[in-house]
PDB file of N, CA and C in Angstrom:
ATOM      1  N   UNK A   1      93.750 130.484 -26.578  1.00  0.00           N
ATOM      2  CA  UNK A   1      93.468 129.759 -25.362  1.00  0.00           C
ATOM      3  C   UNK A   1      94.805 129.388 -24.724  1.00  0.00           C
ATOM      4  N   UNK A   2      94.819 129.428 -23.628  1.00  0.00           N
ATOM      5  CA  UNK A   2      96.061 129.420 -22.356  1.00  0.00           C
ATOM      6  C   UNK A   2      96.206 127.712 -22.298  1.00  0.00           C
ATOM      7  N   UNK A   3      97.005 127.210 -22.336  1.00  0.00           N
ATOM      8  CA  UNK A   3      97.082 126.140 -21.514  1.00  0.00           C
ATOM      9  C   UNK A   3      96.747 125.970 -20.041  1.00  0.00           C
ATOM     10  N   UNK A   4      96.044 126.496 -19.730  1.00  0.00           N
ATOM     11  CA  UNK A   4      95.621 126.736 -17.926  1.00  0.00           C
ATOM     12  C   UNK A   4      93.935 126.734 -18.390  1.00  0.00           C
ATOM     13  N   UNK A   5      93.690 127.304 -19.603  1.00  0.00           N
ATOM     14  CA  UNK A   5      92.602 127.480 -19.978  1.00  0.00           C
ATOM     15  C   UNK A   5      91.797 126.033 -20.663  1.00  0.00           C
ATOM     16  N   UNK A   6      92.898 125.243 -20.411  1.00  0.00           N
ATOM     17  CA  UNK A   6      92.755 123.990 -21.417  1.00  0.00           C
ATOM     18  C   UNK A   6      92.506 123.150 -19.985  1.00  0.00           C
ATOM     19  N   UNK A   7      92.350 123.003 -19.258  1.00  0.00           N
ATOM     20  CA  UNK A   7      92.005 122.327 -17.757  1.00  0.00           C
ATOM     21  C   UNK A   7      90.514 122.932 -17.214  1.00  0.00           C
ATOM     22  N   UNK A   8      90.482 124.196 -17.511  1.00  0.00           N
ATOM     23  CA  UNK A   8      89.498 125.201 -16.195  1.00  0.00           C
ATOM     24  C   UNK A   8      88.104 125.293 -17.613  1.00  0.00           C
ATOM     25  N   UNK A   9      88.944 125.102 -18.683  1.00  0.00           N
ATOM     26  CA  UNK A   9      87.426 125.636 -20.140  1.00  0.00           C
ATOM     27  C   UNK A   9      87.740 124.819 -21.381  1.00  0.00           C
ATOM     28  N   UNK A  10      87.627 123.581 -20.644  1.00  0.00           N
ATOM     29  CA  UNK A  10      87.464 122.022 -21.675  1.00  0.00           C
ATOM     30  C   UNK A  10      86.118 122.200 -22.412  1.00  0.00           C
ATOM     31  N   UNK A  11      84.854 122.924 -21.760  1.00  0.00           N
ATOM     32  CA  UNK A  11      83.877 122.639 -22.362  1.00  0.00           C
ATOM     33  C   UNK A  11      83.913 123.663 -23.608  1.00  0.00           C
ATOM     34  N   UNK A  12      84.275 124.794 -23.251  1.00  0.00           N
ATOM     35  CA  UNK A  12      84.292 125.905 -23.723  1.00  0.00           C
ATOM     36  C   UNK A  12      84.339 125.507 -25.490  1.00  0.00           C
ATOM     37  N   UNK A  13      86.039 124.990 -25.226  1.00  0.00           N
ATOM     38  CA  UNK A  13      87.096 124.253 -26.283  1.00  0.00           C
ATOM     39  C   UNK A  13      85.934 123.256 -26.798  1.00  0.00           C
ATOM     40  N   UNK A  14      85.490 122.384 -26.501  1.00  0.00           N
ATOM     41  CA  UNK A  14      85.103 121.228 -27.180  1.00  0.00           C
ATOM     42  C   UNK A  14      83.695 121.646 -28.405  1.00  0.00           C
ATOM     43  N   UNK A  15      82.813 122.972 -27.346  1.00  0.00           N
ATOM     44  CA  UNK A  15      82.232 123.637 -28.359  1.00  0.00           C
ATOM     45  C   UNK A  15      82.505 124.476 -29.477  1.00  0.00           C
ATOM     46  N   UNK A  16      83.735 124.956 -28.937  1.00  0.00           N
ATOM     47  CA  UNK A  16      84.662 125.435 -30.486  1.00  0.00           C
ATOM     48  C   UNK A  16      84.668 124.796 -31.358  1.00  0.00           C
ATOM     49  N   UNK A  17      85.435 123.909 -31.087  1.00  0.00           N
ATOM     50  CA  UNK A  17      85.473 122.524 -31.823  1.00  0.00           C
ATOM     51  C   UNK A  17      84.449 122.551 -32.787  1.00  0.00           C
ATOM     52  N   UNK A  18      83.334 121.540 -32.190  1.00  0.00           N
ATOM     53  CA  UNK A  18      82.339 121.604 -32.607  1.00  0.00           C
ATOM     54  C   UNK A  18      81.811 122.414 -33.820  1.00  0.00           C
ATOM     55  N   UNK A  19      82.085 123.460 -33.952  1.00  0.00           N
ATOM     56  CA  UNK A  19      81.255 124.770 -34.603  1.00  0.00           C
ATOM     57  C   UNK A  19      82.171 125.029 -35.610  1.00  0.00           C
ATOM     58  N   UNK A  20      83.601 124.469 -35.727  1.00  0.00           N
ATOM     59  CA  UNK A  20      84.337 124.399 -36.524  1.00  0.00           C
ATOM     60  C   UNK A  20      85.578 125.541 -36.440  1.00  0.00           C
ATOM     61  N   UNK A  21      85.555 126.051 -35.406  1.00  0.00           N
ATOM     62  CA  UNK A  21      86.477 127.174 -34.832  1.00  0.00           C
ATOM     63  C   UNK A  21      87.829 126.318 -34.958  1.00  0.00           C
ATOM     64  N   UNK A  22      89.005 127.191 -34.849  1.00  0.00           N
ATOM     65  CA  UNK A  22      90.710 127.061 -34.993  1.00  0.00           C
ATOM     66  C   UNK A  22      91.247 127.599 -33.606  1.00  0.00           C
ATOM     67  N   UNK A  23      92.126 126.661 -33.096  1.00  0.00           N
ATOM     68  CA  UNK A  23      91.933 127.532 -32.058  1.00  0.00           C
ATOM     69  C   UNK A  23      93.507 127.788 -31.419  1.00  0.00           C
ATOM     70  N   UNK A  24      94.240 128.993 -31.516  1.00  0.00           N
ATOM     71  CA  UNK A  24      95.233 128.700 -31.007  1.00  0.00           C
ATOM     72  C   UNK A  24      95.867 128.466 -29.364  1.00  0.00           C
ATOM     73  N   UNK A  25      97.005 127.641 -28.906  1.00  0.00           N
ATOM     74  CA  UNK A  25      96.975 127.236 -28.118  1.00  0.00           C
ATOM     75  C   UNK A  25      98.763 128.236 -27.311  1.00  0.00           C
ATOM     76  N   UNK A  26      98.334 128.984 -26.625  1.00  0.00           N
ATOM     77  CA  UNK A  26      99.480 129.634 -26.331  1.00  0.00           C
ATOM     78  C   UNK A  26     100.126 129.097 -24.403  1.00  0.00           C
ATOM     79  N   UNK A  27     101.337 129.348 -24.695  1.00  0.00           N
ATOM     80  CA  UNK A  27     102.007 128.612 -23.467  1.00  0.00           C
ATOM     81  C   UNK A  27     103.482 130.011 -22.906  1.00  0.00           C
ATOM     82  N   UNK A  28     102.986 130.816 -21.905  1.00  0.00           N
ATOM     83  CA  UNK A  28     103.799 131.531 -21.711  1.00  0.00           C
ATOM     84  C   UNK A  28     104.101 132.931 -22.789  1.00  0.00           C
ATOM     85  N   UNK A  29     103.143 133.238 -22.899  1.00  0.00           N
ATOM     86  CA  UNK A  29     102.806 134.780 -24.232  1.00  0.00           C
ATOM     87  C   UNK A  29     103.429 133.955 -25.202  1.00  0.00           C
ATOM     88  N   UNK A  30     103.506 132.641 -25.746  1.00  0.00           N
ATOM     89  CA  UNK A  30     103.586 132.151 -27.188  1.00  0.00           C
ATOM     90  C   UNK A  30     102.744 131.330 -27.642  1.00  0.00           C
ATOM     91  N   UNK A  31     102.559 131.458 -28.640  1.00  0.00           N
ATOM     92  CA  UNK A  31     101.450 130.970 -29.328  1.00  0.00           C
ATOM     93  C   UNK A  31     102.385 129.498 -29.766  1.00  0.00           C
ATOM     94  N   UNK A  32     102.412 128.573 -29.140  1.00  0.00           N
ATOM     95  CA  UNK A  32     103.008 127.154 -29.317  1.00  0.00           C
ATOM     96  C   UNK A  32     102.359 125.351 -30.382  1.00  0.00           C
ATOM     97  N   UNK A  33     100.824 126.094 -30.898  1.00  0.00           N
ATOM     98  CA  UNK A  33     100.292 125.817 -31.713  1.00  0.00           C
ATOM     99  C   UNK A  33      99.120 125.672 -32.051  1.00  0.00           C
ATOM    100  N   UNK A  34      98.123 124.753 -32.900  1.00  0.00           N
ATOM    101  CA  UNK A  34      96.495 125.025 -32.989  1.00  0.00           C
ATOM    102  C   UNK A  34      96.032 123.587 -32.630  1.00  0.00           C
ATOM    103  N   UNK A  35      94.573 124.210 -32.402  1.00  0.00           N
ATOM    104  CA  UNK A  35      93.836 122.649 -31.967  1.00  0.00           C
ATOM    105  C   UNK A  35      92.695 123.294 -33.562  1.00  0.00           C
ATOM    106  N   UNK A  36      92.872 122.389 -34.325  1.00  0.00           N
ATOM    107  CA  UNK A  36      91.673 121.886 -35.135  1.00  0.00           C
ATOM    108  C   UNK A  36      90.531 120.903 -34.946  1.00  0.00           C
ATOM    109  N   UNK A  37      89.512 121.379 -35.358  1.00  0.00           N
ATOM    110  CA  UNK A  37      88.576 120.090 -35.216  1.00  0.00           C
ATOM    111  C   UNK A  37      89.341 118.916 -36.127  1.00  0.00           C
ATOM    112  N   UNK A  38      88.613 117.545 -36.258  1.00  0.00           N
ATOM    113  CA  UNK A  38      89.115 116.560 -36.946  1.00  0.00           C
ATOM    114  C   UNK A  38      87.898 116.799 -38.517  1.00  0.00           C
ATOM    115  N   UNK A  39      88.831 116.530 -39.309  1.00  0.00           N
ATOM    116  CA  UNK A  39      87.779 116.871 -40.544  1.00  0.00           C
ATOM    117  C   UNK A  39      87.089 115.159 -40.888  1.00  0.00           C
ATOM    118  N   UNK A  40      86.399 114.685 -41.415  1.00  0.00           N
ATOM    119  CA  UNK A  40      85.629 113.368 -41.438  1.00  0.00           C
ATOM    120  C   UNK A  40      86.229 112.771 -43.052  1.00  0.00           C
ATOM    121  N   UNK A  41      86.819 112.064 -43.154  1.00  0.00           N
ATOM    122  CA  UNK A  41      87.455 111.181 -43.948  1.00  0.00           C
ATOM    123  C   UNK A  41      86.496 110.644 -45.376  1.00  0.00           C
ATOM    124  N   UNK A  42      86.253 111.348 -46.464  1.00  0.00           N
ATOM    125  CA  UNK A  42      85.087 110.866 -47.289  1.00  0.00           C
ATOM    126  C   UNK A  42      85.221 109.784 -47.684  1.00  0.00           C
ATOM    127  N   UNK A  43      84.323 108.912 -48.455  1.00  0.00           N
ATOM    128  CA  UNK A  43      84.205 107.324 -48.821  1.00  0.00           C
ATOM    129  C   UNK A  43      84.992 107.649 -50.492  1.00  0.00           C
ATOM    130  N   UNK A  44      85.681 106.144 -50.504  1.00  0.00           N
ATOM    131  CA  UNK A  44      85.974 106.013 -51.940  1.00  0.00           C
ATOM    132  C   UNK A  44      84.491 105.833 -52.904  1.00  0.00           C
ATOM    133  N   UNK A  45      85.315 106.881 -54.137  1.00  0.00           N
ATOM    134  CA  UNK A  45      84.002 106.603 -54.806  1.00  0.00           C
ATOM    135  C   UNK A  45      84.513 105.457 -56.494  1.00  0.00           C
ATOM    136  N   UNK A  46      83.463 104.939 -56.878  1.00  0.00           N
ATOM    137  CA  UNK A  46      84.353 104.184 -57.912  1.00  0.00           C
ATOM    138  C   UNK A  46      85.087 104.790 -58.665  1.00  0.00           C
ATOM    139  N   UNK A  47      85.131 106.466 -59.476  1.00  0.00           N
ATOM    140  CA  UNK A  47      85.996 107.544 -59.723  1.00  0.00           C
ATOM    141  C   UNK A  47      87.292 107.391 -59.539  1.00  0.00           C
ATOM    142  N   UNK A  48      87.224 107.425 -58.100  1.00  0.00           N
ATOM    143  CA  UNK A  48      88.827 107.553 -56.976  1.00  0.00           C
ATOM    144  C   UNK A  48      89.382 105.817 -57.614  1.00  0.00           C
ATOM    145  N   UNK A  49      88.736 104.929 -57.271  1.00  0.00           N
ATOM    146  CA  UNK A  49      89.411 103.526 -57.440  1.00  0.00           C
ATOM    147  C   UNK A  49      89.608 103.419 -59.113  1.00  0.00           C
ATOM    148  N   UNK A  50      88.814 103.866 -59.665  1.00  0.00           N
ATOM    149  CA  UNK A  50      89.542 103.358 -61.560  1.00  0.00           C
ATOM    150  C   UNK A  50      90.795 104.572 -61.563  1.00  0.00           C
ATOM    151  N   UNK A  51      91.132 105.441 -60.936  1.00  0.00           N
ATOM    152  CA  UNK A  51      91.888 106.763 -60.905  1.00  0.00           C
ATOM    153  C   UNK A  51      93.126 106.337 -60.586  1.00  0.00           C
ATOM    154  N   UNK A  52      92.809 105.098 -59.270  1.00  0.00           N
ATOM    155  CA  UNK A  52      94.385 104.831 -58.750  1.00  0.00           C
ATOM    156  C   UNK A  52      94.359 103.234 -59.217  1.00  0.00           C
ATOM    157  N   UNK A  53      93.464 102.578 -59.884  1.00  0.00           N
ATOM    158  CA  UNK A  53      93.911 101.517 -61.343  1.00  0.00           C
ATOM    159  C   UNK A  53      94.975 102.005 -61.719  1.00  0.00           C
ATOM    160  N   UNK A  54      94.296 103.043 -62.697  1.00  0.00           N
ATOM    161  CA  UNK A  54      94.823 103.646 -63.515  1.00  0.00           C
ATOM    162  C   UNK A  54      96.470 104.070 -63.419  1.00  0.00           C
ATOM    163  N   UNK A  55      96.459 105.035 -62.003  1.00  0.00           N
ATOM    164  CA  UNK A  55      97.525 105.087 -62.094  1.00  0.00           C
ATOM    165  C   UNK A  55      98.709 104.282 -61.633  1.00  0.00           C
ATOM    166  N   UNK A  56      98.372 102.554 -60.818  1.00  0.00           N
ATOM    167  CA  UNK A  56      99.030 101.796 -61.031  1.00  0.00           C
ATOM    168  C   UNK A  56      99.581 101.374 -62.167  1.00  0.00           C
ATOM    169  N   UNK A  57      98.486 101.044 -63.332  1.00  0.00           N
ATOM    170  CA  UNK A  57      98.988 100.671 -64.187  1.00  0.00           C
ATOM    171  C   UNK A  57      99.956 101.243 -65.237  1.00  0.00           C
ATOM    172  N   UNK A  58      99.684 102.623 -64.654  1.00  0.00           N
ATOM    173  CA  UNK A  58     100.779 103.370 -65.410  1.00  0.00           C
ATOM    174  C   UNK A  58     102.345 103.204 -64.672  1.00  0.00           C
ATOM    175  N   UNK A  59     102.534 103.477 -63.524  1.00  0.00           N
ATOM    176  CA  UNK A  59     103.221 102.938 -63.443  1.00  0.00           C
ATOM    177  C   UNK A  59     104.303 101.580 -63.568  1.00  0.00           C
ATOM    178  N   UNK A  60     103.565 100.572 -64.444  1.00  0.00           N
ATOM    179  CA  UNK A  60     103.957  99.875 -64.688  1.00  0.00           C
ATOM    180  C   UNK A  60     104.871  98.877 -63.888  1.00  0.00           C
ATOM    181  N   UNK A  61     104.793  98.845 -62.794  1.00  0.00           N
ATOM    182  CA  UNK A  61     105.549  97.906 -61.606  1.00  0.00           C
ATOM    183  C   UNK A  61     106.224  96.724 -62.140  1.00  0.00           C
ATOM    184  N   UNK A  62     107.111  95.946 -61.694  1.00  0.00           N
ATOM    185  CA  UNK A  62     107.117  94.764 -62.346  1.00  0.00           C
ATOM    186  C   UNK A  62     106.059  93.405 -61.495  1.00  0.00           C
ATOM    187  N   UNK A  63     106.185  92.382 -61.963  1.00  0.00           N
ATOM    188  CA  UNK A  63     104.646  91.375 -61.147  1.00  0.00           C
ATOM    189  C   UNK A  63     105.587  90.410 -60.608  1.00  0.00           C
ATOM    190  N   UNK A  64     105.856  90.421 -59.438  1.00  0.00           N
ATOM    191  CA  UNK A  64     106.756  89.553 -58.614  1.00  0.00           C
ATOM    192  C   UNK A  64     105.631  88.606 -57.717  1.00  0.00           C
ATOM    193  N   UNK A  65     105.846  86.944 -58.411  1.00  0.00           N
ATOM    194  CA  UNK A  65     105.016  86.320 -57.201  1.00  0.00           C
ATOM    195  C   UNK A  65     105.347  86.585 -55.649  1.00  0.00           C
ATOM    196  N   UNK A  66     104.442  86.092 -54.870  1.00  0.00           N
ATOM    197  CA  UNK A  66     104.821  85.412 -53.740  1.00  0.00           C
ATOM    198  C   UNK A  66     106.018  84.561 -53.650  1.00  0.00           C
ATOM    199  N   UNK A  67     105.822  83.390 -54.556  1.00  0.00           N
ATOM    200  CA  UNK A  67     106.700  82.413 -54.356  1.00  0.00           C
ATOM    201  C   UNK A  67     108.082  83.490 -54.343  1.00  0.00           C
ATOM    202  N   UNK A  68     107.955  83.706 -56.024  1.00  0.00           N
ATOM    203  CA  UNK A  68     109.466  84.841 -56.595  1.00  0.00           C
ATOM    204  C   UNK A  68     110.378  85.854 -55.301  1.00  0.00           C
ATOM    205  N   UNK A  69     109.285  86.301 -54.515  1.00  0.00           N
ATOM    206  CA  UNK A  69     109.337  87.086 -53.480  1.00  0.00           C
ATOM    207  C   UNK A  69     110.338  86.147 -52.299  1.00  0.00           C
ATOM    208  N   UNK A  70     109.908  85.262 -52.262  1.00  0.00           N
ATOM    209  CA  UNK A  70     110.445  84.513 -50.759  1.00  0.00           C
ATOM    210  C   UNK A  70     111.669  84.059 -51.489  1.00  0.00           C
ATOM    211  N   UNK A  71     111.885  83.381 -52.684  1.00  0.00           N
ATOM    212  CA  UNK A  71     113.606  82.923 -52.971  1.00  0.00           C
ATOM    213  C   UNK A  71     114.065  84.049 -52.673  1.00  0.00           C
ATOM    214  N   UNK A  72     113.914  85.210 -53.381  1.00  0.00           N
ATOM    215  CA  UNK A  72     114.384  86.486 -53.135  1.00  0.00           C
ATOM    216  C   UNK A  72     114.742  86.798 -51.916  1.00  0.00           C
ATOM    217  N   UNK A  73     114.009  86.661 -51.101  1.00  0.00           N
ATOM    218  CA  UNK A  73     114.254  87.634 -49.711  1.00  0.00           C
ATOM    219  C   UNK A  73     115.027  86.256 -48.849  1.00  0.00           C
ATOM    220  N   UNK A  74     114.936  84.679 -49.173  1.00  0.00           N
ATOM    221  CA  UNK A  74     115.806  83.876 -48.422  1.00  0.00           C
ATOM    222  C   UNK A  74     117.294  83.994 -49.048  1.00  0.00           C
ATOM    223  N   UNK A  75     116.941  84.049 -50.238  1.00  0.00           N
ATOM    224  CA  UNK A  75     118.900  84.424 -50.796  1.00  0.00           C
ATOM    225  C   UNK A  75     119.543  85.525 -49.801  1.00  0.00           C
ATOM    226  N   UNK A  76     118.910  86.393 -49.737  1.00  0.00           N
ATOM    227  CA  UNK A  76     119.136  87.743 -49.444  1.00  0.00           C
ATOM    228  C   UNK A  76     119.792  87.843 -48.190  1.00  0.00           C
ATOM    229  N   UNK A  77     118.676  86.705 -46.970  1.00  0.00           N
ATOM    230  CA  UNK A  77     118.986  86.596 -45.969  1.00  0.00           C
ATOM    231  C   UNK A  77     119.762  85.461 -45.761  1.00  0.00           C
ATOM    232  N   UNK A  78     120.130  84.397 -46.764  1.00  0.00           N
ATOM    233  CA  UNK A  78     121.091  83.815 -46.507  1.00  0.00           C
ATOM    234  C   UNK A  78     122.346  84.021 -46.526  1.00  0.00           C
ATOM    235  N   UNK A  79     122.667  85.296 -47.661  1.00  0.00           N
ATOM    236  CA  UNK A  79     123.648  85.789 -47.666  1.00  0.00           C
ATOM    237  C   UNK A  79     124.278  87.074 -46.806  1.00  0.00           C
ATOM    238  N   UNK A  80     123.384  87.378 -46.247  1.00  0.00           N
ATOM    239  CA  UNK A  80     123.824  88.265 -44.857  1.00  0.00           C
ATOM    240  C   UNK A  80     123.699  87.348 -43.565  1.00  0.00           C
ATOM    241  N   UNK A  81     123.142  86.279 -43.045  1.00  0.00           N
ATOM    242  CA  UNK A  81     123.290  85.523 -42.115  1.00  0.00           C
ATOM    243  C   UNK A  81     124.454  84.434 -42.085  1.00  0.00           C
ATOM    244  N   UNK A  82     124.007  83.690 -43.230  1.00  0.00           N
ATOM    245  CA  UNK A  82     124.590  82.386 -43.636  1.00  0.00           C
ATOM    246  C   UNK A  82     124.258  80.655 -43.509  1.00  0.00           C
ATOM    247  N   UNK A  83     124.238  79.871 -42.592  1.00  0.00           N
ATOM    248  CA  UNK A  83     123.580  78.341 -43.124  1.00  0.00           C
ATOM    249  C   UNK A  83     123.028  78.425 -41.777  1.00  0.00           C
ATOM    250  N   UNK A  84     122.984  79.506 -40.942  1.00  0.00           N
ATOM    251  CA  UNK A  84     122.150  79.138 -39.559  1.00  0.00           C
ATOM    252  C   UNK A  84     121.305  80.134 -39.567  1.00  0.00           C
ATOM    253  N   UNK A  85     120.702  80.104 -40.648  1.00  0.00           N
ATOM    254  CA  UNK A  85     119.322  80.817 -40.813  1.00  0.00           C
ATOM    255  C   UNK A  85     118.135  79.740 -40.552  1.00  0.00           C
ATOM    256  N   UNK A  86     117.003  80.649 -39.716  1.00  0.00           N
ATOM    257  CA  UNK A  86     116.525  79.209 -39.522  1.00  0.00           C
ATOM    258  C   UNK A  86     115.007  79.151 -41.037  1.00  0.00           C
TER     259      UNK A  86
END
């Protein structure tokens, strides 16, 4: 499909779409790239969530509070700002 073709045969395109067609998009005898349909995003299943438990816990992170978090990040920024931090 032409980019000229993308103005004059929107409907054309949208039923492509639809039907699950690929469609390439050419600009001046080059083929400059594709229009895909959008594929539909499936639901987590409880599988997927004990899977990425799992592989949190393997990773083993360390457990930084909130609180732990904010001394942290005010040191941090006190020491790149200095006492007129607000």
């Amino acid at each position: 499909m032409t980019t000229t073709d993308l103005r004059t045969k929107s409907s054309d395109l949208v039923n492509s779409l639809k039907k699950g067609a690929t469609i390439s998009l050419i600009h001046r005898s080059r083929v400059i790239g594709e229009i895909r349909p959008k594929t539909e995003a499936k639901p987590f299943t409880k599988e997927d969530i004990m899977k990425l438990r799992k592989i949190v816990a393997d990773l083993n992170l360390p457990k930084t509070s909130y609180k732990k978090r904010e001394e942290i990040y005010r040191k941090h920024m006190m020491d790149k700002y200095g006492k007129y931090l607000p």
